[in-house]
Each structure stands twice: as C-alpha cells, then as structure tokens.
Protein backbone atom coordinates (compact mmCIF):
# COMPACT_ATOMS: atom_id res chain seq x y z
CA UNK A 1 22.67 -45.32 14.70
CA UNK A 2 24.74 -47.78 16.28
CA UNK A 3 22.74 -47.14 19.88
CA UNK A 4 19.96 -46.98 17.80
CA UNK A 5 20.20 -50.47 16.76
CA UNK A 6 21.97 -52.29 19.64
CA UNK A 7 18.87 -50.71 21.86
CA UNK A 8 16.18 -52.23 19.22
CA UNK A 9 18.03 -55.99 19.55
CA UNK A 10 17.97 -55.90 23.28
CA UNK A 11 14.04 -55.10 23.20
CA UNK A 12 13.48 -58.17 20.43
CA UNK A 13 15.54 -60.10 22.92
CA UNK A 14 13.05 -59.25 25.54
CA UNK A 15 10.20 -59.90 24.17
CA UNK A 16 10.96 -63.26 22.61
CA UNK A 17 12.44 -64.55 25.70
CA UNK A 18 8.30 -63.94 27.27
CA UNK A 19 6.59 -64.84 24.18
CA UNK A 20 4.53 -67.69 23.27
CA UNK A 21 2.85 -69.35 20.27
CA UNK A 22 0.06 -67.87 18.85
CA UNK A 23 -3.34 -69.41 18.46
CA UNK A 24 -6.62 -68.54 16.15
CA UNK A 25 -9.88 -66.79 18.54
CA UNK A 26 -13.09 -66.14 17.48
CA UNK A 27 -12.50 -62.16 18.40
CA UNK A 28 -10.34 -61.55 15.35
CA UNK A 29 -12.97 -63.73 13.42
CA UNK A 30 -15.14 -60.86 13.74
CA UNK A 31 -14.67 -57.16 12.66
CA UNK A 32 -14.08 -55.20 15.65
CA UNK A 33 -16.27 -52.41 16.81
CA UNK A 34 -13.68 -49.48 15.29
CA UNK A 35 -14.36 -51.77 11.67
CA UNK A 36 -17.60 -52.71 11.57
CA UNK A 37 -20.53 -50.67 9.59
CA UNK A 38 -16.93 -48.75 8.14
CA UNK A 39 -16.97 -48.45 4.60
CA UNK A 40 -14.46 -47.20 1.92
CA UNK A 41 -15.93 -45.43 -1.27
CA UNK A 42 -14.06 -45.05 -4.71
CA UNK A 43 -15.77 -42.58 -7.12
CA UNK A 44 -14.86 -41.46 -10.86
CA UNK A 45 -16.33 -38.92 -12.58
CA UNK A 46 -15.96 -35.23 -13.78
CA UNK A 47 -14.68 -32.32 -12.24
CA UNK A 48 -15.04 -28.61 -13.02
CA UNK A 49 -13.24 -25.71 -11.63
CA UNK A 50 -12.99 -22.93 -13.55
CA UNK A 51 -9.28 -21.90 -13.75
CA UNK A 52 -8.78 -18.13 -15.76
CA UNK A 53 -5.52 -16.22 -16.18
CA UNK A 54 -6.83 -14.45 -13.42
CA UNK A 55 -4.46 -16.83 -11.19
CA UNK A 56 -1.57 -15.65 -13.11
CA UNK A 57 0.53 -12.56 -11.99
CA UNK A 58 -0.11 -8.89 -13.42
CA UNK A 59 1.17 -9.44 -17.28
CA UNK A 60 1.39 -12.84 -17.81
CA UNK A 61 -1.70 -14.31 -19.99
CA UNK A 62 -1.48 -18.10 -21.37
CA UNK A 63 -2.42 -18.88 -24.77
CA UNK A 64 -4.56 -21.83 -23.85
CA UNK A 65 -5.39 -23.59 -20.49
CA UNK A 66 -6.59 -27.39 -20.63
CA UNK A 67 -8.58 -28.65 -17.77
CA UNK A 68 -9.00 -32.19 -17.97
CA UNK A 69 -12.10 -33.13 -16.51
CA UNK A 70 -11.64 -37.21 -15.44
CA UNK A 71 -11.17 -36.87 -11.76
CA UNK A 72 -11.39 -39.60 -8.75
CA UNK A 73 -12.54 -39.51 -5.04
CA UNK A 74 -11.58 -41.88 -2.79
CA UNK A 75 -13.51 -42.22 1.01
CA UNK A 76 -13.21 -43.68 3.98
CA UNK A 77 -16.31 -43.41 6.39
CA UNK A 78 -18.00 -45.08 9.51
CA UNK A 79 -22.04 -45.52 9.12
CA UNK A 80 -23.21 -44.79 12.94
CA UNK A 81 -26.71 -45.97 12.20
CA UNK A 82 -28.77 -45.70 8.85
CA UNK A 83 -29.55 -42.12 9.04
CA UNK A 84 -26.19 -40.75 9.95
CA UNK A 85 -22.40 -40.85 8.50
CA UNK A 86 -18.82 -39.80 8.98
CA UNK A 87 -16.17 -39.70 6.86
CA UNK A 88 -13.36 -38.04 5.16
CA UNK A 89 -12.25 -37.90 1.33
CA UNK A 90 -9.50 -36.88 -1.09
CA UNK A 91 -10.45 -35.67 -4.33
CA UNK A 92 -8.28 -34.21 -7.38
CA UNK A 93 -8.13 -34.67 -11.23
CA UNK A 94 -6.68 -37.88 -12.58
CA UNK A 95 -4.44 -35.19 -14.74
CA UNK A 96 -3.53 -31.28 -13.91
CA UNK A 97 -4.94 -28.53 -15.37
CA UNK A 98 -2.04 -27.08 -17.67
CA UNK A 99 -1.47 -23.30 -18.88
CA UNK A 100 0.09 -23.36 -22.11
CA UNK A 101 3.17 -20.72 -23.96
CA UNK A 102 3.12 -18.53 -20.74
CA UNK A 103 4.20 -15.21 -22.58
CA UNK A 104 5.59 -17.34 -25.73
CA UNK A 105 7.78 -19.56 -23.63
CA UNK A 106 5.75 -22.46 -25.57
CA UNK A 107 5.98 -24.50 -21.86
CA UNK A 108 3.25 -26.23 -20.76
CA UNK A 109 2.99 -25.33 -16.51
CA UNK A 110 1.10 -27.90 -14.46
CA UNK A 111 -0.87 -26.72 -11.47
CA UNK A 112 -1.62 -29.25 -8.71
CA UNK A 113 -4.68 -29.27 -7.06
CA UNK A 114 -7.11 -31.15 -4.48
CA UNK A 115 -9.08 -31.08 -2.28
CA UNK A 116 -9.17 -32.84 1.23
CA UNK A 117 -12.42 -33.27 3.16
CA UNK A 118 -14.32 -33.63 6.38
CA UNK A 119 -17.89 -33.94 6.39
CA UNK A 120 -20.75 -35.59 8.31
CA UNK A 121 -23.43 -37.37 6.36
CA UNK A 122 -27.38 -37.29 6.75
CA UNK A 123 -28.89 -40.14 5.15
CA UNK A 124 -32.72 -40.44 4.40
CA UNK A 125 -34.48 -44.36 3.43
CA UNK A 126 -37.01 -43.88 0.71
CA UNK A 127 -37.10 -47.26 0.04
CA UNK A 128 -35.25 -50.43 0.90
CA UNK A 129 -32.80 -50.05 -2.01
CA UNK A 130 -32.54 -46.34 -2.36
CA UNK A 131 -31.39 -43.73 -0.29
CA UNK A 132 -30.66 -39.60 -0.28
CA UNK A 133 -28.57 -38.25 1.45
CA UNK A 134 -26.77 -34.32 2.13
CA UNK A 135 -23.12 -34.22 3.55
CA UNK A 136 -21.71 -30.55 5.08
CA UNK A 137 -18.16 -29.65 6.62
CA UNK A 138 -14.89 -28.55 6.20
CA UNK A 139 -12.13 -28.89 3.37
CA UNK A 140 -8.04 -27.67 2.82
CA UNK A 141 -8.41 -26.96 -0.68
CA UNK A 142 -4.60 -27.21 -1.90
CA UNK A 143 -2.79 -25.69 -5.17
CA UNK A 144 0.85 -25.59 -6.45
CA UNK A 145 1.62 -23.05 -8.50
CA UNK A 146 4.73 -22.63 -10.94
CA UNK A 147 7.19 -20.29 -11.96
CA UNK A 148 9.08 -19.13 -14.87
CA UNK A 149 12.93 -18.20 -14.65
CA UNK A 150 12.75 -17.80 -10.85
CA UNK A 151 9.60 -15.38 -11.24
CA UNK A 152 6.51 -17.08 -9.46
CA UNK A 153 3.71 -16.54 -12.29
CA UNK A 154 1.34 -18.61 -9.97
CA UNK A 155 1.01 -18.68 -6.63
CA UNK A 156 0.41 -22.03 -4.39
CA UNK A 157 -2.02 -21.65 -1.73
CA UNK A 158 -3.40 -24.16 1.16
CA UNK A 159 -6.77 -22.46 2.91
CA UNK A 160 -9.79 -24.08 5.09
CA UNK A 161 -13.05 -23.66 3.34
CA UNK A 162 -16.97 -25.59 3.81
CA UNK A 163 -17.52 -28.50 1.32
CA UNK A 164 -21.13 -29.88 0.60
CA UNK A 165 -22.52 -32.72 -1.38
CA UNK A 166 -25.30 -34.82 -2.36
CA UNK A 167 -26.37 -37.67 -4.25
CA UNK A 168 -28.48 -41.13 -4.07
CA UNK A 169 -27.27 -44.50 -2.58
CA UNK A 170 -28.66 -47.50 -4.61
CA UNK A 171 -27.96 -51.09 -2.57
CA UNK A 172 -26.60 -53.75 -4.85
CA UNK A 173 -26.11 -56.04 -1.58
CA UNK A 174 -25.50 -56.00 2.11
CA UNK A 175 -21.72 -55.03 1.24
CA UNK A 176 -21.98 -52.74 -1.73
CA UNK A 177 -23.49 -49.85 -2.10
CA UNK A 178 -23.77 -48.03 -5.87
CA UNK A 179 -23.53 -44.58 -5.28
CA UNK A 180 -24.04 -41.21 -7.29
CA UNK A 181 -22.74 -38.05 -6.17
CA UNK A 182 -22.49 -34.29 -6.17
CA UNK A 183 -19.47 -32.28 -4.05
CA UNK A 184 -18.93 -28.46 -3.96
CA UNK A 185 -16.15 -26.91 -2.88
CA UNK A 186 -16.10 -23.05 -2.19
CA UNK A 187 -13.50 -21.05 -3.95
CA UNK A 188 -11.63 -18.04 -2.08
CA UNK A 189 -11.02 -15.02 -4.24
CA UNK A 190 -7.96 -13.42 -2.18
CA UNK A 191 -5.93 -16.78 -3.20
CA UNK A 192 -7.46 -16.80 -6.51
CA UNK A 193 -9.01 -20.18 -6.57
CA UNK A 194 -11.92 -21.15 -8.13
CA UNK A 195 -14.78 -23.26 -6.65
CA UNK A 196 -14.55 -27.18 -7.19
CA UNK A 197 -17.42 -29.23 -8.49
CA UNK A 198 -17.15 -32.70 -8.68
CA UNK A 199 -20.23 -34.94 -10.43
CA UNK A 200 -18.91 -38.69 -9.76
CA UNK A 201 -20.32 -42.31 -9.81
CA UNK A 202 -18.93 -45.15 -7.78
CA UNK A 203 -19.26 -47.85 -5.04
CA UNK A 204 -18.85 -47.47 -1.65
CA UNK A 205 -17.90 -51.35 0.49
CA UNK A 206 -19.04 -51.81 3.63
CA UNK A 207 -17.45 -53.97 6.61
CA UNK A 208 -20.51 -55.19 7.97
CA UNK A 209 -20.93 -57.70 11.14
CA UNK A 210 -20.13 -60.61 9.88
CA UNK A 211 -22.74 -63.74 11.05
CA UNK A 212 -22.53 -66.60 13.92
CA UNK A 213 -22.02 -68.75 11.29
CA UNK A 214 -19.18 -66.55 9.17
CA UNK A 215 -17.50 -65.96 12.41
CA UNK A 216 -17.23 -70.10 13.14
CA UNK A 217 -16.42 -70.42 9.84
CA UNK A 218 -13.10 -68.14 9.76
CA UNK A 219 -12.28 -69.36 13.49
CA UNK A 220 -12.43 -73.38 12.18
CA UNK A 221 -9.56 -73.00 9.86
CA UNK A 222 -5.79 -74.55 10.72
CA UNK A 223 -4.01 -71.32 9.39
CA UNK A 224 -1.97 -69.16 10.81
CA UNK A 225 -2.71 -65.41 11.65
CA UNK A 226 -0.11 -63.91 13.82
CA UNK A 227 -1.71 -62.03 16.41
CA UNK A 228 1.32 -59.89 17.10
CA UNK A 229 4.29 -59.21 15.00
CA UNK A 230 7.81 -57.71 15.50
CA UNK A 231 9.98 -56.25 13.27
CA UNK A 232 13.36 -54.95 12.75
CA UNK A 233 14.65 -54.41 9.62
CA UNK A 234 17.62 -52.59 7.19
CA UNK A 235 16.87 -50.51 4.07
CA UNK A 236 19.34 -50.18 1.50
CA UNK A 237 19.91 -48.61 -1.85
CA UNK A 238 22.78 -51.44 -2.29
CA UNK A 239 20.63 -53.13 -5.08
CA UNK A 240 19.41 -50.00 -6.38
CA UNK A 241 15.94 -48.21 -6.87
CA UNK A 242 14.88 -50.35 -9.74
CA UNK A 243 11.87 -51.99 -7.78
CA UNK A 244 10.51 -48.60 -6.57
CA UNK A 245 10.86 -47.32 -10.12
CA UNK A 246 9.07 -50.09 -11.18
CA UNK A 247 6.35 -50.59 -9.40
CA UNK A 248 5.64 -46.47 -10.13
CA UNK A 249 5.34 -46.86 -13.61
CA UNK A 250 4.48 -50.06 -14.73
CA UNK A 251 1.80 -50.06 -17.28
CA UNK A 252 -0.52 -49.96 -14.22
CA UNK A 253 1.58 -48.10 -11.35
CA UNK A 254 0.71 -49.67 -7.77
CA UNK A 255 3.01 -47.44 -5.78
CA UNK A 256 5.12 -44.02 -5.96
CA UNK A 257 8.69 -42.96 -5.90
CA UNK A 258 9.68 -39.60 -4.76
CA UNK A 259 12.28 -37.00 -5.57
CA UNK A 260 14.15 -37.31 -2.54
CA UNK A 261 15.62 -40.66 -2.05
CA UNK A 262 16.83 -42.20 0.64
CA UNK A 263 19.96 -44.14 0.75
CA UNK A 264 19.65 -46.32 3.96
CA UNK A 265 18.11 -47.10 7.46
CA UNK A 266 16.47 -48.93 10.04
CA UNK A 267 13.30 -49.65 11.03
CA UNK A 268 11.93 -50.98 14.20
CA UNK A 269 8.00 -51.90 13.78
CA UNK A 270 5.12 -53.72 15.51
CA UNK A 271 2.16 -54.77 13.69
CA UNK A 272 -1.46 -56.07 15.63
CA UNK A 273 -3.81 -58.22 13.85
CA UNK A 274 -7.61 -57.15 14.41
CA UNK A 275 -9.41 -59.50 11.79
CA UNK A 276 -9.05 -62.14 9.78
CA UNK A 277 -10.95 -64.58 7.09
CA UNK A 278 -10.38 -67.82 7.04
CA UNK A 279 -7.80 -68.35 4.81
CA UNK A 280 -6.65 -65.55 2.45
CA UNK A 281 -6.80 -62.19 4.06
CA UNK A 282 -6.30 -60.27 7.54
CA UNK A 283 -6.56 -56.47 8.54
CA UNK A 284 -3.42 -54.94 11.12
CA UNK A 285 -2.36 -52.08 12.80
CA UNK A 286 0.68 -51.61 12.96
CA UNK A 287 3.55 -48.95 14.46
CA UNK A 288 7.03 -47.88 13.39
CA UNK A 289 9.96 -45.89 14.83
CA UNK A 290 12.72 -45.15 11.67
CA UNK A 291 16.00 -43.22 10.69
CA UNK A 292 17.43 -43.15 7.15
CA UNK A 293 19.71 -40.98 5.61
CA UNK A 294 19.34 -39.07 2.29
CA UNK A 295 21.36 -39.58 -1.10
CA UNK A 296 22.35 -36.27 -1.62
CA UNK A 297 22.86 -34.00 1.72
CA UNK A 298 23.45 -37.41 3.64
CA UNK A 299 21.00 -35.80 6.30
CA UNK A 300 19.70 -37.53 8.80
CA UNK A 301 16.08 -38.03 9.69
CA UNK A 302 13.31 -39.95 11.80
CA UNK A 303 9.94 -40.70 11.60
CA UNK A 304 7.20 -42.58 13.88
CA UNK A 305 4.20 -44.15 12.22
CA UNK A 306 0.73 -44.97 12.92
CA UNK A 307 -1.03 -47.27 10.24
CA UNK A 308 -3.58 -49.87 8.77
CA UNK A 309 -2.75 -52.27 7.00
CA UNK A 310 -3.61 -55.52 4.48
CA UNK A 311 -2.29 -59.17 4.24
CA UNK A 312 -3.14 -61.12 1.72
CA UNK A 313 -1.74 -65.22 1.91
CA UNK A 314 -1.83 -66.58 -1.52
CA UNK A 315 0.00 -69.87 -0.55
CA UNK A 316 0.45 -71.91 2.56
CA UNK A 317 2.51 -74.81 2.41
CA UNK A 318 4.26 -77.12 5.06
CA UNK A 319 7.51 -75.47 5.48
CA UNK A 320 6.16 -71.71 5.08
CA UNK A 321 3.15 -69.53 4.47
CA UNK A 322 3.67 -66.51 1.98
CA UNK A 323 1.61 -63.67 2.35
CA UNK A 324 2.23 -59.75 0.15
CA UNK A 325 1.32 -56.92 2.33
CA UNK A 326 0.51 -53.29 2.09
CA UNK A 327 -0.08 -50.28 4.41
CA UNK A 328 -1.52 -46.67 2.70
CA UNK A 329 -1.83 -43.28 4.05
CA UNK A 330 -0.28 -44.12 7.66
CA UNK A 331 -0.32 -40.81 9.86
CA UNK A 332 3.54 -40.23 10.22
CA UNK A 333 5.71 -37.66 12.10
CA UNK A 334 8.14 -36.58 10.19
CA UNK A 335 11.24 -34.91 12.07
CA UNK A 336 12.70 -32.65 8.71
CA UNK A 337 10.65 -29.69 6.76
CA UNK A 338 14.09 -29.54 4.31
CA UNK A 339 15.90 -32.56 2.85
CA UNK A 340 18.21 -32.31 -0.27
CA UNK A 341 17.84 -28.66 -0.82
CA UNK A 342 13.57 -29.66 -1.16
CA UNK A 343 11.10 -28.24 1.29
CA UNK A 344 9.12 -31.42 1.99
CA UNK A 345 6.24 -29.57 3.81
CA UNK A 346 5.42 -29.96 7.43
CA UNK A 347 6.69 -32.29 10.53
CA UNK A 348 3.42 -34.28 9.46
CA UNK A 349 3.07 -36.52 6.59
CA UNK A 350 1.52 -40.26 5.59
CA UNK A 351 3.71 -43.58 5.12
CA UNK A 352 3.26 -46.27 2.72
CA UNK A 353 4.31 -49.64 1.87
CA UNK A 354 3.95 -52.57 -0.56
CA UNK A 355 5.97 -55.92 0.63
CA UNK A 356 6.01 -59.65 0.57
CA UNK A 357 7.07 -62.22 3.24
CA UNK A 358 7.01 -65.65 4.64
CA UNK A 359 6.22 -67.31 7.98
CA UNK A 360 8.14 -70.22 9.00
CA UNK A 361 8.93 -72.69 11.41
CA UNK A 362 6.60 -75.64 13.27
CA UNK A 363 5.02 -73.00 14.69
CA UNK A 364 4.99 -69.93 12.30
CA UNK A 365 7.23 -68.15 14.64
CA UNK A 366 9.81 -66.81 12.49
CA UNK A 367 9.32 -64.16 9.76
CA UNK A 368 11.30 -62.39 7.03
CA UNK A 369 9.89 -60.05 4.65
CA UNK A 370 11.37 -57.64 2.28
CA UNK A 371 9.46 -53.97 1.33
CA UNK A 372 9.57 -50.60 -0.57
CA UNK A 373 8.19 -47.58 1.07
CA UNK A 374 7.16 -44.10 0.57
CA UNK A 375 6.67 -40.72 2.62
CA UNK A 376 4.58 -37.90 1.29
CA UNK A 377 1.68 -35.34 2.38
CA UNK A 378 -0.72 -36.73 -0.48
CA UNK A 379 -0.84 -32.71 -1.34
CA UNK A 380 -2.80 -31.51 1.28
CA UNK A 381 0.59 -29.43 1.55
CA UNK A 382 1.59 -27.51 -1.94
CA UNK A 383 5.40 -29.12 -1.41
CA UNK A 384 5.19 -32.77 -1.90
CA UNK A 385 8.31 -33.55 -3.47
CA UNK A 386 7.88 -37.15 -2.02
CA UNK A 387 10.94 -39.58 0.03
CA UNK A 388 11.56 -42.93 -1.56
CA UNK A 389 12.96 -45.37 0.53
CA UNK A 390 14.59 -48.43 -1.12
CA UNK A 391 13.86 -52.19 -0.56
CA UNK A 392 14.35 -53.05 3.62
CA UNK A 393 15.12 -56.91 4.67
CA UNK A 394 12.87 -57.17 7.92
CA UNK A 395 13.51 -60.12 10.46
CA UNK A 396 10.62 -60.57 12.96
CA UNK A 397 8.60 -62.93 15.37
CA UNK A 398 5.19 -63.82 15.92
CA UNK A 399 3.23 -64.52 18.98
C-alpha cells in the first residue's frame, strides 16, 4: 500500500510539473461523434412472467406466489441513421416476485430476476412524428433463487437466450422521443424459467448535434471546464457509513449500499472532459486504478475502472466553483470472486459514484472533492451481494 501510494505521488508530481492552465474550445462545445444521435430511454410499465411451483424442488409447493407487475427498463442506444439503431437495456420488476409459507414455514422467499439485453433496432418513418420499429438479439436472462435451512428449494440460473420487441416512436421534439413498447424474452425449460414480457411506456432523450449557433454560445462563456483532471484520493470508514446508508434509503434512494463493506483505500483516477454547456453541466470519461480492504476478512482487493460520467456546477463564485458529480454502471475489473465469506460473482463488475467538489485557485487549478461509491454486477450475475465503499477525500489538478 505504502509503494502503492508513494508511486501514485511521484506520477502527480510529474504531471503537474508539465501541466498548464486550461482554456474553453469550441470541440468540447459540441457533442463528439461517440455522443451525438446517442440517446438514453427510461420506460415503466408492466411485466409478466409466469412463475409456477414448477421452479421449486420435487415436494415443495407455496401457498401463494405474488408477482408484482410495475417493472422499469432503462436504455442506452446510438441512432446510426433514421432507419437503424443499437442499443442495450436492463429490465427487471420494480419489486420481486415472492413465494409465500414454503411447506408452512409462513416465509415469504424473494426471487431476483432480470433481464439484460442486446439488440439492433429497425426503424420505419410513417410520418414525420411517428415511427415503427422491430428490435432482435440476444439477452442473459438472470434469477436468484433461495433456500430453506441450507436446502436450495430454488435454483438460480444465468443463460443466453434471443430477445425481441416492438412498439411506435411518437416525436415530442428534436430531443425527446415518446415511446411505446413491447419486449419478449424466451424462457428455457431445463432452468425452469419462464418467458418475460414486458408492455412499457416511456421517453427516450436524444444527444443531437447541437447548432453553429449553440456551439458559440457554450464556447462564449468565462467558466471553467477542466479539460483534464487528476485524482488521488483516501477512503475511510473513520466517520462511518451513515452517508452511504443514507443516500440508499432516503425517502427517494439515489444510490446503493452493499453487504460487503469496505473499510479503507486509495484511489488513483483521471477523468477527460468531452462536452460541455455553457454554464451548468459537462459529460467525462474518466479512469481509476483502486485497493481497499474489507471490514470483516480485512482482505485485500483491486479494481480498474472504465466510466462516464456527469458534472453538474450549481454555483460559481470568485474564490471557487462547486460542482456534484456522478458516474453509473462503469465497466470495472474486479480482482476477488470471494470477500467476507460472500461470493461476489465474477472478476467483472460496474462502479458507481455520487460526489461533490470545488475548484479553486486564480486559475481553477486546484480541486478537492469528497465521494461514496459502490461495486456490483447490477444482477446480470445471480450473486450480487454488492461492496460499499465509504466517503474518499480526493485531492486533484486540472489542466
């Protein structure tokens, strides 16, 4: 750890010693090619799958099973031209379908389920506000089971089947699409699983090319949006879990907590700004390299990063600007399948984080920021049990 953290100094060191001040361009002004026609799609609606005590094992029958039918879908997708798509989706219930006094053990035994999609898009105009359009390709349909006094009553599975869909876009306005919506996933009857159907309603936003005139616009302002950022910082559980607990289930939870918690760390990170408004909001990518170690085992582990993310800068003053940022579903590599006596899945999972910081200085150089974070497969593994990682003090530059 030590090495760890003498080596990460030495390479701040280096680059601030070559680094200059950072200016506004028009580039960032505009979305960049990877951005632009992109959209990302949140749908509501109902879902049916038509769970049986078929799933159970040989002698176990539930009294009652309750499949709540409220589910959500959540896309991200790039738009190639009009008449063709790409994207992928995440789809579950907004609640688990429960199987109720197992035998007469009056418990009630979630089972976790969703579904986790790949599909290519064929979109047909049939008039300047409303199109069709059919979607095909794959899906990893995942389920965790339960079990009863070390007995497994119902199995988890994780399999590759097709997923199709359907459904009308409706154009509200060059951003914003309203958009209606069939998906069908197949069941597989050696795991047990039923087919999904989902019937949802939502909007899909798109990033499109902004104009000459938008693109002046953002590049006239006097605000500062670092075009690079580097970061080391220190997580501790010194102050406690509170704000990860918090933020997880406040009336409206914003983030997640995990059952695996870690107790400290350190983080090395750089983050690369691709657009930006005017004023208020910029997109990054960014990159990590981290090792924390857990509360319970004290294991070690490591993880490297890939992921977008969001700044928002509500206030800009003359001694700082302060901004609250947020990365979700980073691609991660993830160095242990065990931690605390949990399996936690595989060596691949997704990072999130929800922070706030400042830029100071005469020429917004210097940055602190403080964060929460979060590890977990978002269930496209059946053991999720989820790594909290308490609040981390970051120091960084900008250039």
């Amino acid at each position: 750890m030590t090495k760890f953290y003498l080596a990460a100094c030495l390479g701040l060191s280096l680059i601030f010693a070559g680094s200059k001040t950072f200016a506004q361009d028009s580039t960032r002004a505009q979305f960049p090619n990877m951005l632009a026609n992109s959209y990302i799609g949140v749908h509501a609606g109902y879902i049916d799958y038509p769970f049986t005590n078929a799933l159970l094992a040989p002698g176990y029958t539930a009294e009652k099973i309750v499949k709540p039918f409220p589910a959500v879908k959540v896309i991200l997708g790039h738009e190639f031209n009009k008449y063709f798509s790409a994207q992928i989706s995440y789809l579950r219930p907004v609640l688990w379908v429960e199987y109720r006094n197992v035998n007469g053990d009056n418990g009630e035994h979630a089972i976790f389920m969703n579904v986790f999609g790949v599909t290519g898009k064929g979109m047909l105009p049939l008039s300047k506000k409303l199109t069709a359009y059919a979607e095909a390709g794959g899906a990893i349909v995942t389920r965790a089971g339960f079990n009863t006094n070390n007995v497994q009553i119902a199995g988890s599975t994780n399999y590759l089947t097709y997923e199709l869909g359907a459904g009308l876009h409706y154009k509200m306005n060059k951003r914003a699409d309203l958009v209606g919506s069939v998906t069908y996933a197949a069941g597989n009857t050696n795991e047990k699983q039923p087919r999904t159907m989902f019937y949802g309603l939502g909007v899909n936003y798109y990033m499109r090319p902004l104009s000459k005139e938008a693109v002046a616009k953002n590049s006239s302002g006097h605000y500062a949006f670092p075009h690079n950022v580097i970061q080391i910082g220190y997580s501790t559980n010194a102050i406690g879990y509170g704000i990860n607990y918090w933020f997880s289930k406040a009336p409206i939870p914003v983030f997640w907590d995990g059952n695996i918690r870690a107790t400290h760390g350190i983080t090395l990170q750089y983050q690369r700004n691709s657009f930006h408004g005017r004023r208020f909001f910029q997109i990054d990518w960014g990159a990590n390299v981290s090792y924390f170690q857990t509360e319970l085992n004290k294991q070690d582990f490591f993880t490297v990063s890939l992921y977008p993310a969001m700044r928002f800068w509500p206030l800009r003053t003359k001694p700082f600007d302060l901004y609250f940022n947020a990365a979700v579903a980073g691609p991660t590599y993830f160095s242990e399948k065990m931690l605390d006596n949990r399996i936690t899945g595989e060596h691949f999972t997704f990072y999130d984080y929800l922070g706030m910081g400042f830029l100071m200085g005469e020429k917004r150089n210097l940055n602190f920021e403080f964060r929460i974070a979060h590890y977990s497969n978002g269930n496209i593994f059946y053991d999720n049990p989820g790594i909290l990682i308490p609040m981390c003090f970051n120091l960084g530059y900008a250039f």
